[in-house]
Protein backbone atom coordinates (compact mmCIF):
# COMPACT_ATOMS: atom_id res chain seq x y z
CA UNK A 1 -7.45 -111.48 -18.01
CA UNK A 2 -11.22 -110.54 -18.33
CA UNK A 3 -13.02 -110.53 -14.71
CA UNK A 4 -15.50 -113.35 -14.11
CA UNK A 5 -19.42 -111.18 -14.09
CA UNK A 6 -22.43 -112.13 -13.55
CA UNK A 7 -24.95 -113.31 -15.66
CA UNK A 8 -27.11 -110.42 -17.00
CA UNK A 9 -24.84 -108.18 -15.63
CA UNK A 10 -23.71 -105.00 -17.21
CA UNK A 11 -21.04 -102.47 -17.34
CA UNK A 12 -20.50 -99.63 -15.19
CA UNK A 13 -21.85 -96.63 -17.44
CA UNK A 14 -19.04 -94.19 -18.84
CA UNK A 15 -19.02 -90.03 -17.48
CA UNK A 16 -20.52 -89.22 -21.01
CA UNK A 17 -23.00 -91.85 -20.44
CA UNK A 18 -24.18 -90.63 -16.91
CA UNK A 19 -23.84 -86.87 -18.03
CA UNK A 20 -26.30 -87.85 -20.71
CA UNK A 21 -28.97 -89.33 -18.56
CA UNK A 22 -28.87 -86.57 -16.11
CA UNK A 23 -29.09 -83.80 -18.60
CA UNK A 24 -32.15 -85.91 -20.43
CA UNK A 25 -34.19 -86.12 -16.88
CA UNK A 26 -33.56 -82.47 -15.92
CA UNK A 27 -35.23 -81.80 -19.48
CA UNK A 28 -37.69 -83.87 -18.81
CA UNK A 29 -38.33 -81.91 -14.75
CA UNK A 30 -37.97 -78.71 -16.98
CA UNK A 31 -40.77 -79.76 -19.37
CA UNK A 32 -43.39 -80.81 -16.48
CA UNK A 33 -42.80 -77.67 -14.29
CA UNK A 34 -43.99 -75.71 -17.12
CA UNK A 35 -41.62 -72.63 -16.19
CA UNK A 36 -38.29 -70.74 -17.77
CA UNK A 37 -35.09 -72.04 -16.45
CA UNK A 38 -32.44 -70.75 -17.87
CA UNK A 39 -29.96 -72.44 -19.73
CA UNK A 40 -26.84 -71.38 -17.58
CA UNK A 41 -29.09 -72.63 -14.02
CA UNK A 42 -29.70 -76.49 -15.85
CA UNK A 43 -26.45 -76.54 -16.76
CA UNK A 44 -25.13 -76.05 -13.28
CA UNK A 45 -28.35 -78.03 -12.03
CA UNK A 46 -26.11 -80.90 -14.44
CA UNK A 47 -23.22 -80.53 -13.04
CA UNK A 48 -24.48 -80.75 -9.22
CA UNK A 49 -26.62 -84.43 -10.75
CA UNK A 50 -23.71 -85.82 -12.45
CA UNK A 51 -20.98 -84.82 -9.48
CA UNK A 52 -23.84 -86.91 -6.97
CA UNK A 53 -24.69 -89.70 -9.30
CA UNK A 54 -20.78 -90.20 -10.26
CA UNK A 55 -20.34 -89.94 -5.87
CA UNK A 56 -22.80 -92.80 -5.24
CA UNK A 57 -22.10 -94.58 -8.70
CA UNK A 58 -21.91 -98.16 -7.29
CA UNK A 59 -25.57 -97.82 -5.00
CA UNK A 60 -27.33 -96.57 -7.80
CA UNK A 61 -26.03 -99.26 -9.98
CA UNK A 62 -26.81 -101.65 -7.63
CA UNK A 63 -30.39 -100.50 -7.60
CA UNK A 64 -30.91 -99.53 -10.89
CA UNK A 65 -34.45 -101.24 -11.69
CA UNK A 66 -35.58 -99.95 -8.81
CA UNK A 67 -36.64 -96.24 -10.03
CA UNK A 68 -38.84 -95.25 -6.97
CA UNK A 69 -36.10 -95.97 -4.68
CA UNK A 70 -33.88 -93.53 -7.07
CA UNK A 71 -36.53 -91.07 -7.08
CA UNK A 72 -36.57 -91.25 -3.15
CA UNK A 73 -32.61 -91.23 -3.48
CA UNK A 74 -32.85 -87.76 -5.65
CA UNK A 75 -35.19 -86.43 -3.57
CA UNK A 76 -33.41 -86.63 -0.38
CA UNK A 77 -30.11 -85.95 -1.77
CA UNK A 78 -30.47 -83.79 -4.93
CA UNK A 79 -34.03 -81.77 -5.21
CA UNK A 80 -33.34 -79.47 -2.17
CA UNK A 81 -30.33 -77.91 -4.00
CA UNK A 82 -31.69 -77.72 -7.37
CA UNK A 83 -34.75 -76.07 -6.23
CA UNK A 84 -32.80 -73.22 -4.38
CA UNK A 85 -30.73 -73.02 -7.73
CA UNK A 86 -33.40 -72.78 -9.79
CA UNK A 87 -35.51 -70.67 -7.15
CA UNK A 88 -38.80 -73.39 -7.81
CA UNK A 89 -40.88 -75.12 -4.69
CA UNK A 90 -38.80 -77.94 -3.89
CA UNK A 91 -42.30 -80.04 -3.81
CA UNK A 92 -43.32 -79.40 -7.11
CA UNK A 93 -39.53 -79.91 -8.45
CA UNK A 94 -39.92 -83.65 -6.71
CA UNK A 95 -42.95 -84.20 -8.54
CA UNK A 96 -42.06 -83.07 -11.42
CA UNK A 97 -38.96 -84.92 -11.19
CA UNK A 98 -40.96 -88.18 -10.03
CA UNK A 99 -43.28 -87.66 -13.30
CA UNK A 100 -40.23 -86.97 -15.79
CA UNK A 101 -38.33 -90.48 -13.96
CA UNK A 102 -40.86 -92.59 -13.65
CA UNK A 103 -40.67 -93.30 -9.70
């Protein structure tokens, strides 16, 4: 028996799906900070975004046409770790980010 959903409501998005979108905005931060990271650091910098996003699936769903609030959201819970990782200035890894997202 199929669940009753809202109208223009949509499905939860699959691991490959997420995996995808994180790897696509890190490429994106990459691309506006202008420097060399290494393939092995975005990779790990992937698997930090997707274990956070998949942790907090249902608020960022939930708020999903709101992309400053998820730029705010990566920010405070993402950009701090990522920037040690990578060894960048965790303010220009936020802006970057913010430009690559669109928050």
């Amino acid at each position: 028996m199929k669940m009753f959903q809202e109208k223009h409501s949509s499905p939860l998005p699959t691991p490959r799906t997420i995996r995808r979108a994180c790897g696509n905005e890190l490429y994106r931060t990459v691309k506006r900070l202008k420097l060399h990271i290494p393939a092995a650091l975005v990779q790990q910098a992937e698997e930090i975004y997707v274990k956070r996003v998949i942790g907090n699936l249902m608020w960022i769903v939930e708020n999903r046409s709101n992309r400053k609030l998820l730029a705010d959201w990566w920010d405070e819970e993402i950009s701090e770790e990522i920037a040690q990782l990578w060894s960048v200035d965790r303010t220009k890894l936020m802006r970057a980010f913010r430009d690559a997202f669109g928050g």
